[in-house]
Protein backbone atom coordinates (compact mmCIF):
# COMPACT_ATOMS: atom_id res chain seq x y z
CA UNK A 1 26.64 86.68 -35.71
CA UNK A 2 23.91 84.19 -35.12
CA UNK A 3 21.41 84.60 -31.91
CA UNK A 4 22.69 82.03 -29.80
CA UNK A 5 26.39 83.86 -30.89
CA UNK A 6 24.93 87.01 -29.62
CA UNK A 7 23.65 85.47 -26.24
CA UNK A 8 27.24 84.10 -25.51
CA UNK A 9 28.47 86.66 -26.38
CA UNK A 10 26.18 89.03 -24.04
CA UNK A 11 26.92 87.04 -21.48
CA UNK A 12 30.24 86.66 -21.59
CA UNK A 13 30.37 90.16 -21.60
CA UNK A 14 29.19 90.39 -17.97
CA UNK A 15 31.52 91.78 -15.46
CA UNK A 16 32.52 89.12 -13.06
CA UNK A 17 32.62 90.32 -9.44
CA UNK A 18 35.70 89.45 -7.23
CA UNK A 19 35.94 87.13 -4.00
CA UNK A 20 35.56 87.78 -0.70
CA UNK A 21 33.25 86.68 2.25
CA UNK A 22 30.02 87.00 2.78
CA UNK A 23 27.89 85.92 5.46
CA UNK A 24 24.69 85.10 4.05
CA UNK A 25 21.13 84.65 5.73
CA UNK A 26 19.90 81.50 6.10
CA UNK A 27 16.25 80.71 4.89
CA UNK A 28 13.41 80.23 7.96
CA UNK A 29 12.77 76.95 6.77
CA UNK A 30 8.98 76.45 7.99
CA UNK A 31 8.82 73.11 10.14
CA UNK A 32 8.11 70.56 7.75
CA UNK A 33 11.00 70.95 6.02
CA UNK A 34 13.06 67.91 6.46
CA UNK A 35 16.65 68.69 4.95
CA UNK A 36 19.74 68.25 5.86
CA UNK A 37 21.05 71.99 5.61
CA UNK A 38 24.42 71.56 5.46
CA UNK A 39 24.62 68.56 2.52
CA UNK A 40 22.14 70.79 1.18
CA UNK A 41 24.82 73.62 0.58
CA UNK A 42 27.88 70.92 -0.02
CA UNK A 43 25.50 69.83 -3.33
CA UNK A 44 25.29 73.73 -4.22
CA UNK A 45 21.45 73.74 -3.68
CA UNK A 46 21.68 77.14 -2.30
CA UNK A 47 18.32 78.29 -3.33
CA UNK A 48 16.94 75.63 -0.71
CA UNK A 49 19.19 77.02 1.93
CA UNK A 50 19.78 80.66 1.64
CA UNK A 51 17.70 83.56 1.33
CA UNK A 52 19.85 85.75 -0.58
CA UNK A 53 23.10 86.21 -2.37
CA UNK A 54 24.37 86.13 -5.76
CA UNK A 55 24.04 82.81 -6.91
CA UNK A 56 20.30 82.48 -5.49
CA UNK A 57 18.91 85.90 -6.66
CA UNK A 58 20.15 84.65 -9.90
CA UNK A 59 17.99 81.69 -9.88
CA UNK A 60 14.92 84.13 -8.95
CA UNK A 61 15.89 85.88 -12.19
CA UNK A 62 16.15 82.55 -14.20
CA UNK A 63 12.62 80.91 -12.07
CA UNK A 64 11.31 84.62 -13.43
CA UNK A 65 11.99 84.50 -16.86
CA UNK A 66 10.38 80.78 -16.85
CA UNK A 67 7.61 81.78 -15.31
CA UNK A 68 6.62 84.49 -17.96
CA UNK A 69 7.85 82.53 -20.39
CA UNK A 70 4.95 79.56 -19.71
CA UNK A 71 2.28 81.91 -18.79
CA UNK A 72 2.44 83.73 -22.21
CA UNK A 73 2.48 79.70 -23.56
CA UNK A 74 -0.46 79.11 -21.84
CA UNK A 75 2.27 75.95 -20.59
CA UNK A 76 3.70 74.31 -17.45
CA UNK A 77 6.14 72.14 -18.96
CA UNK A 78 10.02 73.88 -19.31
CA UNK A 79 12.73 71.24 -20.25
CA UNK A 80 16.49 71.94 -19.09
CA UNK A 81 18.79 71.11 -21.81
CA UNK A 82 22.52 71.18 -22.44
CA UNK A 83 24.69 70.12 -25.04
CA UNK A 84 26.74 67.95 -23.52
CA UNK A 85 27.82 66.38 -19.91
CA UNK A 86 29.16 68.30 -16.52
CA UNK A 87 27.32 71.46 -17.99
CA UNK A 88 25.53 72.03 -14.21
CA UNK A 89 22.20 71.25 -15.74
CA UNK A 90 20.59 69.14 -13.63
CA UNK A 91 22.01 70.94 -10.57
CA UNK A 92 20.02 74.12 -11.99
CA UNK A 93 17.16 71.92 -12.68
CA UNK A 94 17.19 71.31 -8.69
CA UNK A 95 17.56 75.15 -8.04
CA UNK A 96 14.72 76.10 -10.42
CA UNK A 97 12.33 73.41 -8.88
CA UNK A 98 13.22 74.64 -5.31
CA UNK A 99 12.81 78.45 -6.25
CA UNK A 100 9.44 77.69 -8.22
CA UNK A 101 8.00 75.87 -5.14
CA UNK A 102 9.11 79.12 -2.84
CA UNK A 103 6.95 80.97 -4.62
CA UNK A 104 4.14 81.66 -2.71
CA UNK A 105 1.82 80.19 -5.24
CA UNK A 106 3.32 77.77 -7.28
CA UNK A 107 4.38 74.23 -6.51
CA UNK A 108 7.24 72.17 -8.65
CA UNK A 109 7.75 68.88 -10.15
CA UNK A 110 11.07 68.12 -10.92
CA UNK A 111 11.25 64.56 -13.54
CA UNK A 112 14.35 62.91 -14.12
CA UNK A 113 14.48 61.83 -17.55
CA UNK A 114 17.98 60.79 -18.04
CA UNK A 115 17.18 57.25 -17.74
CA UNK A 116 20.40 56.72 -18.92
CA UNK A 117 22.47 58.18 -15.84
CA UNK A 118 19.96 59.10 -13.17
CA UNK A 119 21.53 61.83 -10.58
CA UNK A 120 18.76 63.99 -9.45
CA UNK A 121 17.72 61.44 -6.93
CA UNK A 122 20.83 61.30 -5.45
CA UNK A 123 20.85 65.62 -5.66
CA UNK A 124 18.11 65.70 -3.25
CA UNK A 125 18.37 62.23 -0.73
CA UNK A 126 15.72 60.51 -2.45
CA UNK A 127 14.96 57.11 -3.22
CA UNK A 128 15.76 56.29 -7.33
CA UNK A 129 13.36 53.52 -7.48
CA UNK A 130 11.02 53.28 -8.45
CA UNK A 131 10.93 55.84 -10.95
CA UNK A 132 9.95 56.92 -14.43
CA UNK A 133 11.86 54.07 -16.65
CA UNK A 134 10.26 51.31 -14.22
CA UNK A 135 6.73 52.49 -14.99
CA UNK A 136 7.53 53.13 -19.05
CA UNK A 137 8.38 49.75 -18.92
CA UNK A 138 5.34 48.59 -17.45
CA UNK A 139 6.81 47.70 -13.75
CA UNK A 140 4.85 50.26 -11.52
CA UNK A 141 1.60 52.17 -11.58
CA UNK A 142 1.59 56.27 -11.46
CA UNK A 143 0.61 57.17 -7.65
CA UNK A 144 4.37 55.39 -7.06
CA UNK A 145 6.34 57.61 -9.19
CA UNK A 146 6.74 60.71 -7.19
CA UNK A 147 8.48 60.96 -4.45
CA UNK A 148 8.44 63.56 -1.51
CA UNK A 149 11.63 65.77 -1.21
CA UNK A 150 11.52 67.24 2.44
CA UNK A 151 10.95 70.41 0.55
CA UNK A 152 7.20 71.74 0.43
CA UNK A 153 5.27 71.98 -2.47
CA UNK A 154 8.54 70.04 -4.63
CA UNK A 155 7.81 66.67 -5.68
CA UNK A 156 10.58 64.68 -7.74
CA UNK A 157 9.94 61.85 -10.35
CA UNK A 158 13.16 60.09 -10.52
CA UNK A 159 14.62 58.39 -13.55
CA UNK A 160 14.50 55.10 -12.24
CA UNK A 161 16.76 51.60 -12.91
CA UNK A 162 19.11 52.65 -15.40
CA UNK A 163 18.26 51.43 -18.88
CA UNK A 164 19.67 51.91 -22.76
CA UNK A 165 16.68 51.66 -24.14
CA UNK A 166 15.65 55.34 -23.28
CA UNK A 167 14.85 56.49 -26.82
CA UNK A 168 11.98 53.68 -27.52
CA UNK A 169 10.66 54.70 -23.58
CA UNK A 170 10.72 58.07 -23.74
CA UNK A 171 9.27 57.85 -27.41
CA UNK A 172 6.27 55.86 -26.25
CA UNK A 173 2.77 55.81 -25.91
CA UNK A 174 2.83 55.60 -22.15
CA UNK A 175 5.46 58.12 -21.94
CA UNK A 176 3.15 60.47 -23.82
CA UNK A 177 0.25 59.03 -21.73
CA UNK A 178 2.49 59.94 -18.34
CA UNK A 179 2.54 63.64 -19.34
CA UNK A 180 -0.62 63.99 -20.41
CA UNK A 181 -2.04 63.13 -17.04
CA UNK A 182 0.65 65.10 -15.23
CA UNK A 183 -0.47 68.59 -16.84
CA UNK A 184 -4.29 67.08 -17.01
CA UNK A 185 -4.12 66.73 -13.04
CA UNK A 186 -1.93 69.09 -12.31
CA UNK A 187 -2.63 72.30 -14.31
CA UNK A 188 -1.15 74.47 -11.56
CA UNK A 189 1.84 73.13 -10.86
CA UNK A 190 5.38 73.69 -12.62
CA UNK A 191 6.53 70.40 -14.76
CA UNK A 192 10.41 70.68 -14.86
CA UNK A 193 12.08 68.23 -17.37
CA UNK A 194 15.46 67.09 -16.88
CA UNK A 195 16.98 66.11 -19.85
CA UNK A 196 19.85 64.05 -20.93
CA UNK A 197 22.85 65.91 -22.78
CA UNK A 198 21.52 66.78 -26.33
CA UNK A 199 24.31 65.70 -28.74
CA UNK A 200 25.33 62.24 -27.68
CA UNK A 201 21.93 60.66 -28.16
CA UNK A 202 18.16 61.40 -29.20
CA UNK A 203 16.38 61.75 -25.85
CA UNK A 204 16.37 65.13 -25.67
CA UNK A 205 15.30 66.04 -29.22
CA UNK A 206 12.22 63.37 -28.15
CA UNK A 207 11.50 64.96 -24.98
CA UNK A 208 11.37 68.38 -26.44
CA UNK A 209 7.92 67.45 -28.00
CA UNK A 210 6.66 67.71 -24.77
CA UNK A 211 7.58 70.99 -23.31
CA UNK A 212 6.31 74.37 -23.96
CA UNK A 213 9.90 76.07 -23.32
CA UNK A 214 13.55 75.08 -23.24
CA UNK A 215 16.31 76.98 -21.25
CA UNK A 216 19.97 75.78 -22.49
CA UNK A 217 22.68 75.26 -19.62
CA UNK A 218 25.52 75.76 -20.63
CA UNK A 219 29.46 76.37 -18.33
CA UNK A 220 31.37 79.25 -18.81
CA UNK A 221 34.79 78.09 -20.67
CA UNK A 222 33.15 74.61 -21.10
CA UNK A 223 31.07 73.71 -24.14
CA UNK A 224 32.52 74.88 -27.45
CA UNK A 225 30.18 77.59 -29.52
CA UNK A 226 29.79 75.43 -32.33
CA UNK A 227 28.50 72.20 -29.87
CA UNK A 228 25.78 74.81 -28.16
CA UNK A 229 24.45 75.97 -31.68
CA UNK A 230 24.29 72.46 -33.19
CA UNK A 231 22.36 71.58 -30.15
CA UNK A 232 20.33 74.46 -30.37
CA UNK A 233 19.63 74.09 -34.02
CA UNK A 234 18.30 70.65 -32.76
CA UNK A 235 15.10 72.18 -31.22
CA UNK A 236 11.91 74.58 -32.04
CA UNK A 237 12.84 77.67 -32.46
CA UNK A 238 9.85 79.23 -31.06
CA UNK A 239 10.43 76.75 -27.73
CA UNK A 240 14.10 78.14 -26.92
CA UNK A 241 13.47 80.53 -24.08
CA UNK A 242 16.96 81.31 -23.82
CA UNK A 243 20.87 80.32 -22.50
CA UNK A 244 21.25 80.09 -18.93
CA UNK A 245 25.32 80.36 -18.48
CA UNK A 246 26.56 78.46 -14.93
CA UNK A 247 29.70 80.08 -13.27
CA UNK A 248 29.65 83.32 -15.07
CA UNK A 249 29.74 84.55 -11.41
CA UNK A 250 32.43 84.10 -8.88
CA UNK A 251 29.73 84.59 -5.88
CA UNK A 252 31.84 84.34 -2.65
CA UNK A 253 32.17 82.01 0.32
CA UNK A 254 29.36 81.17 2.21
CA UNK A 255 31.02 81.74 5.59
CA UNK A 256 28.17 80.41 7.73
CA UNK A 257 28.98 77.03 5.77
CA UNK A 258 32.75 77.47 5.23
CA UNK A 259 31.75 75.68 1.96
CA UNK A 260 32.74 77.63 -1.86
CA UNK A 261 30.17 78.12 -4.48
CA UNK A 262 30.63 79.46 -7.85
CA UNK A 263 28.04 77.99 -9.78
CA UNK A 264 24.92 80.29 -10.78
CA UNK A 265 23.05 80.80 -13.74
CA UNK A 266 23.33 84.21 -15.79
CA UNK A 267 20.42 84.26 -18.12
CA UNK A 268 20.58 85.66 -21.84
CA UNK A 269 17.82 85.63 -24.47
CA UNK A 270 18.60 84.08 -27.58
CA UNK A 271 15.53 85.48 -29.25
């Protein structure tokens, strides 16, 4: 059984806790957040939202195991990955970046690198343009990339107009430059990469050369064994921090909402 067998596998395993409701607390938001609570929870961004409960003490685990993960890297870059589409990547991307900048002393930014389909923008209210593919193709300057999110200390890039050309942008100079100067001028602050699915196209594999870790994403009863290892098998080893499996937990209602979530990450090493 190969490693990433054994992490499925290990997973899988889990014991998957029934129904029910459960009245969760709410987070003190301090006043300058400016988010709409209630779309906020509709999009499953619970870890903006709520201070506890299954799904968001999950995402402390998975924001925990990054966290140790870059430190002993000496990095700040981690890159979200998944093999293929409706895997609940990028909406773990957007809990990651909000647990990181809870932390008392860390702050987040969250890119959007599928330039081929950009979503995170429209995740948390944020304007798409302009946004990383309009200044890789030479159409904006840096200060106009990121964009505030209502949420302190998270800042989001956001992918931009949507363009095919995303392997020779992502590939380039400037797009090497771009990073470069993000961890140059800010060492202390958590780069989160979201990346496009890994098999259909080359983005990914290109983006990989630029992070320090990569957590896979991958839906329970969704992506086939075989399509997670051959998009595994795509990567650095020594970068693949581990799987982090999205509705391996049936977590409840959130009766202060009246709104169902079953989506959180259970994390598994692969190493």
């Amino acid at each position: 059984m190969s490693k990433i067998e054994e992490a499925l596998a290990k997973i899988q395993s889990k014991p998957r806790p029934g129904g029910g409701s459960e009245s969760l607390p709410r987070v003190d938001l301090p006043a300058a957040m400016n988010v709409d609570r209630e779309a906020f929870v509709e999009r499953r961004i619970v870890t903006a939202v709520f201070e506890s409960g299954p799904a968001v003490e999950e995402y402390k685990k998975l924001r925990t195991r990054v966290l140790a993960w870059l430190r002993a890297a000496e990095g700040n870059v981690v890159m979200l990955a998944s093999a293929g589409g409706k895997e609940g990547k990028s909406l773990t991307a957007v809990n990651l970046a909000v647990s990181v900048a809870r932390e008392l002393h860390q702050t987040a930014l969250l890119i959007d690198a599928d330039l081929r389909r950009p979503h995170l923008h429209q995740l948390l209210d944020v304007k798409g343009q302009p946004g990383l593919s309009d200044f890789l193709m030479g159409k904006g300057d840096l200060s106009g990339l990121f964009h505030s999110t209502g949420i302190p200390k998270l800042t989001l890039v956001p992918a931009g107009t949507p363009t095919a050309r995303s392997p020779e942008l992502l590939a380039s100079q400037r797009m090497g430059d771009f990073l470069k100067e993000v961890r140059r001028r800010y060492q202390d602050r958590i780069v989160i990469l979201d990346a496009p699915p890994v098999l259909p196209a080359t983005d990914a594999v290109i983006l990989a050369n630029h992070a320090d870790g990569i957590v896979f994403v991958v839906r329970a009863g969704g992506s086939a064994r075989e399509d997670v290892q051959q998009a595994v098998r795509q990567f650095d080893p020594r970068k693949v921090i581990g799987v982090a499996l999205n509705g391996a937990i049936d977590t409840g209602h959130y009766s202060a909402y009246g709104y169902h979530y079953v989506t959180s990450p259970v994390m598994a090493g692969v190493g």
